[in-house]
C-alpha atoms as a PDB file:
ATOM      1  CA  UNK A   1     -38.722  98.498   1.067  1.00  0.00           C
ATOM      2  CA  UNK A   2     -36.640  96.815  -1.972  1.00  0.00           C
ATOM      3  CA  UNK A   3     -35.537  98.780  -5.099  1.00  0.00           C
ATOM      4  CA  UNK A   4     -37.481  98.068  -8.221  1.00  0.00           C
ATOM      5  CA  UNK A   5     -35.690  95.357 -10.506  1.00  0.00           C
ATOM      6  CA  UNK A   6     -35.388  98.355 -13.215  1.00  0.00           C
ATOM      7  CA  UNK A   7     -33.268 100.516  -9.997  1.00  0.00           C
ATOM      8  CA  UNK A   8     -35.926 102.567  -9.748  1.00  0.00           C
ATOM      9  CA  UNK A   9     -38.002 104.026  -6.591  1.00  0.00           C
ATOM     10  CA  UNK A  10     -38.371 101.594  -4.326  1.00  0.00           C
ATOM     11  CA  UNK A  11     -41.053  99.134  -4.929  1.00  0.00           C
ATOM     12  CA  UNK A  12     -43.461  99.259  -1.591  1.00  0.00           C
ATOM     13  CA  UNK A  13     -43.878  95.696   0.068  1.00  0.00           C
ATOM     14  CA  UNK A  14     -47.243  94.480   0.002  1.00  0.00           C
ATOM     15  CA  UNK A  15     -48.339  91.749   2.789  1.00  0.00           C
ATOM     16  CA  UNK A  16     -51.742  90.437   2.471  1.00  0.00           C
ATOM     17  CA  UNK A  17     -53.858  90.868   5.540  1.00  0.00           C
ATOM     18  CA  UNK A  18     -57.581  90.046   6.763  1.00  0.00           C
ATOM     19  CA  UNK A  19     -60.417  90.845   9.378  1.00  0.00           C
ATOM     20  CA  UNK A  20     -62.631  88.123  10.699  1.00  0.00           C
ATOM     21  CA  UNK A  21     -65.657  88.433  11.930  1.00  0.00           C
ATOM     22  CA  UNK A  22     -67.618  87.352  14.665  1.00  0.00           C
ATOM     23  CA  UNK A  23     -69.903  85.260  12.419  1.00  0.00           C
ATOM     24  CA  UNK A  24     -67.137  84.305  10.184  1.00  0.00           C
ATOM     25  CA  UNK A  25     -67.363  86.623   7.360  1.00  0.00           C
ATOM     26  CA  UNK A  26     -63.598  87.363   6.271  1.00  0.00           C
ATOM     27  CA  UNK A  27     -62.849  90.841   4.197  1.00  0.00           C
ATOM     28  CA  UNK A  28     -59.225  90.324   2.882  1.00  0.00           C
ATOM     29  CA  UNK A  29     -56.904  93.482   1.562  1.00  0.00           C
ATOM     30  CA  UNK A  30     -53.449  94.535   2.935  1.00  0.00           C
ATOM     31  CA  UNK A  31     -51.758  95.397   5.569  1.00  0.00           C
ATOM     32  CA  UNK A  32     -51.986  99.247   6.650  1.00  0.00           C
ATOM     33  CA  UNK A  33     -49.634 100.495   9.925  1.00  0.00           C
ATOM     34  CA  UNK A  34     -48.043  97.429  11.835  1.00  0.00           C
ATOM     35  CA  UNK A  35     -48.523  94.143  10.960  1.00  0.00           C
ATOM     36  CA  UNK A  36     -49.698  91.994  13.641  1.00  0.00           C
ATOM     37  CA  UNK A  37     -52.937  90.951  15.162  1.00  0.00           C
ATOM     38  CA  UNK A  38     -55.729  92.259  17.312  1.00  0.00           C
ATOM     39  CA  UNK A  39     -58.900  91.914  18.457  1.00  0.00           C
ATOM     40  CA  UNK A  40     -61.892  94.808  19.372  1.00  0.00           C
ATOM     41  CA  UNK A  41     -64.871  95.618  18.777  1.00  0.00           C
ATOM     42  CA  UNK A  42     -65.831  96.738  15.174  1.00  0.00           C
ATOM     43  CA  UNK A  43     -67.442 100.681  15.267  1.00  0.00           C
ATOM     44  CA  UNK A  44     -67.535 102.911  12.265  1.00  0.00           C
ATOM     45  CA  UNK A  45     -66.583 106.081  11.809  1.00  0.00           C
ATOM     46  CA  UNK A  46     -68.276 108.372   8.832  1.00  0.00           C
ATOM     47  CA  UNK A  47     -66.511 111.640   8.901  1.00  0.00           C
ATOM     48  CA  UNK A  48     -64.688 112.466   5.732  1.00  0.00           C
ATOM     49  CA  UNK A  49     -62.017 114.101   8.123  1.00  0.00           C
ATOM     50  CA  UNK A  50     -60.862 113.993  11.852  1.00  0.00           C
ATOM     51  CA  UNK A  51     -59.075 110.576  11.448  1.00  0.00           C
ATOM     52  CA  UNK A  52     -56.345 112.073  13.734  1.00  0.00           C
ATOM     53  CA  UNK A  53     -58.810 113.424  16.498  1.00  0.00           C
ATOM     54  CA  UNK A  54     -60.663 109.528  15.959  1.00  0.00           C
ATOM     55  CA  UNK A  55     -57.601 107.216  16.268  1.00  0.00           C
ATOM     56  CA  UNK A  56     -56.185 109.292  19.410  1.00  0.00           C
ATOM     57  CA  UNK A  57     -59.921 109.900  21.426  1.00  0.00           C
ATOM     58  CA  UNK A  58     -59.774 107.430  24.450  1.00  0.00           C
ATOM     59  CA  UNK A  59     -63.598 106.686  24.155  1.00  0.00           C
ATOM     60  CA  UNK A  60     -62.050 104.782  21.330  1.00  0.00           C
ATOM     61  CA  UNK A  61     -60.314 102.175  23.299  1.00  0.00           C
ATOM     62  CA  UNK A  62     -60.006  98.775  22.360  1.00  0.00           C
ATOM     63  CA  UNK A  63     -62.257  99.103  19.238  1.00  0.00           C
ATOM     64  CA  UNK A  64     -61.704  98.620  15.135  1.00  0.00           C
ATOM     65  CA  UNK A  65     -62.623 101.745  13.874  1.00  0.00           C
ATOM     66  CA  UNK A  66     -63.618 101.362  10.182  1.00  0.00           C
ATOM     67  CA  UNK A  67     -63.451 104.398   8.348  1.00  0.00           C
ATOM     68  CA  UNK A  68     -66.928 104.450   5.608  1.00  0.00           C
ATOM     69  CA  UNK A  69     -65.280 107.511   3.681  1.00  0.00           C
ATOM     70  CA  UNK A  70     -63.185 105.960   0.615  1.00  0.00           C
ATOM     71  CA  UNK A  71     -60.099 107.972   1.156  1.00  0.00           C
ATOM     72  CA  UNK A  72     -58.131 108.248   4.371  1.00  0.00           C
ATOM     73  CA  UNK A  73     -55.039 109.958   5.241  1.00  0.00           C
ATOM     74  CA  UNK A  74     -55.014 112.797   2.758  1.00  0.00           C
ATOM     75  CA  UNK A  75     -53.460 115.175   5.520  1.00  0.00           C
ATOM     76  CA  UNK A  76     -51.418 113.181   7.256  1.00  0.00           C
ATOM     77  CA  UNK A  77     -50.357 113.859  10.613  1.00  0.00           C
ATOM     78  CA  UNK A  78     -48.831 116.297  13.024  1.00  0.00           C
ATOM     79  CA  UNK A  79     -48.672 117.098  16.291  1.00  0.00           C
ATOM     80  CA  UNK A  80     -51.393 119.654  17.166  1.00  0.00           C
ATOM     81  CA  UNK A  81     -54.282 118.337  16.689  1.00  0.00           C
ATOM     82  CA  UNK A  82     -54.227 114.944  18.601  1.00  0.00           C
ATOM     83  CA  UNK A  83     -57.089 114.429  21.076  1.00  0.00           C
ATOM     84  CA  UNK A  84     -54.443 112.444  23.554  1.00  0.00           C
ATOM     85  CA  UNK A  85     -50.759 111.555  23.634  1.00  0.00           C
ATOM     86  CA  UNK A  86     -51.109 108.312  22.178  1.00  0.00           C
ATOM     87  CA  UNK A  87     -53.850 106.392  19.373  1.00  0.00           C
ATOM     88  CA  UNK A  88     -56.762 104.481  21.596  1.00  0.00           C
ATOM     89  CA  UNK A  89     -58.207 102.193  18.717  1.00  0.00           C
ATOM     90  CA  UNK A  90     -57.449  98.523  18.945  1.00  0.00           C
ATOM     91  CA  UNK A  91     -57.769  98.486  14.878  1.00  0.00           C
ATOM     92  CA  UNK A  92     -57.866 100.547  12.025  1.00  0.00           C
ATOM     93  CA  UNK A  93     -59.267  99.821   8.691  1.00  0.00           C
ATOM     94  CA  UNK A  94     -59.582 101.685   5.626  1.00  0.00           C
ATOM     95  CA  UNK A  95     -60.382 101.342   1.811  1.00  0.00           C
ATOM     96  CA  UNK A  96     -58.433 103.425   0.135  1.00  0.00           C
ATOM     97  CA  UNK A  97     -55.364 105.266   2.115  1.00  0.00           C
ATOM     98  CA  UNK A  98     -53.919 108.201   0.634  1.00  0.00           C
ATOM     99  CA  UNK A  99     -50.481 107.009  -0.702  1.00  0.00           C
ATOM    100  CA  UNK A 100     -48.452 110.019   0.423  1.00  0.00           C
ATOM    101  CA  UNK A 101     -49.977 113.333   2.673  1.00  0.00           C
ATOM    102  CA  UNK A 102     -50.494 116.629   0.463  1.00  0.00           C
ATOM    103  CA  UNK A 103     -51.144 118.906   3.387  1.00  0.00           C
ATOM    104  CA  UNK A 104     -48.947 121.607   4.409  1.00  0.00           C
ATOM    105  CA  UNK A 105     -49.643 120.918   8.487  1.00  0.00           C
ATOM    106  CA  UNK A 106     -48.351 117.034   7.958  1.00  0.00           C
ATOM    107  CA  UNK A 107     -45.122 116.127   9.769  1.00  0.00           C
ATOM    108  CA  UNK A 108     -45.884 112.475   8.709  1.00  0.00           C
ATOM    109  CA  UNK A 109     -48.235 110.112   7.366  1.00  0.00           C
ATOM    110  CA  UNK A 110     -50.868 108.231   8.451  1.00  0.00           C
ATOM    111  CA  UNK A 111     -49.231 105.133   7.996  1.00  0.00           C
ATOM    112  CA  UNK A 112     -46.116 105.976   9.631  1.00  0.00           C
ATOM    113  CA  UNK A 113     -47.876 106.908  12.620  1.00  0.00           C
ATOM    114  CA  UNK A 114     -49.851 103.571  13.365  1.00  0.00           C
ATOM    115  CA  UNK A 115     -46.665 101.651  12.567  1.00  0.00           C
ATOM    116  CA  UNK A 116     -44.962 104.065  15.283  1.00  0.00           C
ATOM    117  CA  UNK A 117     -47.837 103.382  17.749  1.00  0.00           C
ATOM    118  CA  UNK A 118     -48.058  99.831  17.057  1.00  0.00           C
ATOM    119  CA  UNK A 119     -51.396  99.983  15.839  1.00  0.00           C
ATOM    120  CA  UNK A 120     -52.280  97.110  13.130  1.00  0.00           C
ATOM    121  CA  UNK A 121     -54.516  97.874   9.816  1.00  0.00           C
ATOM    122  CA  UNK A 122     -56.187  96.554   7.118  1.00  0.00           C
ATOM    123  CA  UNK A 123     -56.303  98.801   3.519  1.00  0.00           C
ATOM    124  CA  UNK A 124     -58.280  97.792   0.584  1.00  0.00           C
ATOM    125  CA  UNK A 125     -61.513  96.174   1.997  1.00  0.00           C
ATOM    126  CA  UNK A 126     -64.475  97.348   0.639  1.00  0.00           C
ATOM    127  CA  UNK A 127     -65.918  99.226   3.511  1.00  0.00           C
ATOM    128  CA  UNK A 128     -69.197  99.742   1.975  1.00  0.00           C
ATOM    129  CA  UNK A 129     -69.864  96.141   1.786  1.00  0.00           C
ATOM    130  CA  UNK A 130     -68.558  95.889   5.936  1.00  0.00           C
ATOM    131  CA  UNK A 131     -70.904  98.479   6.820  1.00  0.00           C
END
């Protein structure tokens, strides 16, 4: 992070990412969790909530999960209600993440916690339009 020229909050860093496609199609937005590449199978995931219990079930493994709900992350995360020790999904991407967790069970944030596994994202791509 970098201070706002004004010395302000800190001004969040914004690096461009995109997923490819099979066939070639590209959806671009930004990166969400660490910044990297990887490669999976694309699956979708519909529920409205459960992201936690989805990003750490092993079945999971080595796929792109692409969340169709519009907002992600809302609650954050803590550590009771993982389905495994560790996040499974080869991807994650997302339309619109929640910019900061309002739930009183959150220890941290969705983003934190794919940056902390390792686990690259994309934010802002019109998941609709993917699905």
């Amino acid at each position: 992070m970098t201070r706002g020229s004004s010395g302000g909050p800190p001004a969040v860093l914004v690096q461009p990412a995109v997923l490819v496609l099979e066939d070639g199609r590209a959806f671009r937005g930004r990166a969400y969790g660490a910044v990297g590449g990887t490669f999976g199978e694309a699956v979708f995931s519909t529920g409205m909530t459960g992201y936690q219990e989805t990003l750490t079930d092993p079945s999971y493994h080595r796929q792109v999960v692409v969340m169709t709900a519009p907002h992600v992350g809302n609650t954050g995360v803590n550590d009771e209600d993982p389905e495994s020790a560790r996040i499974w999904v080869s991807g994650y991407v997302v339309r619109d993440p929640a910019r900061r967790p309002s739930n009183w069970r959150s220890q941290r944030s969705l983003d934190e916690e794919l940056v902390a596994q390792g686990v690259v994202g994309i934010s802002g791509v019109d998941t609709r339009a993917l699905t």
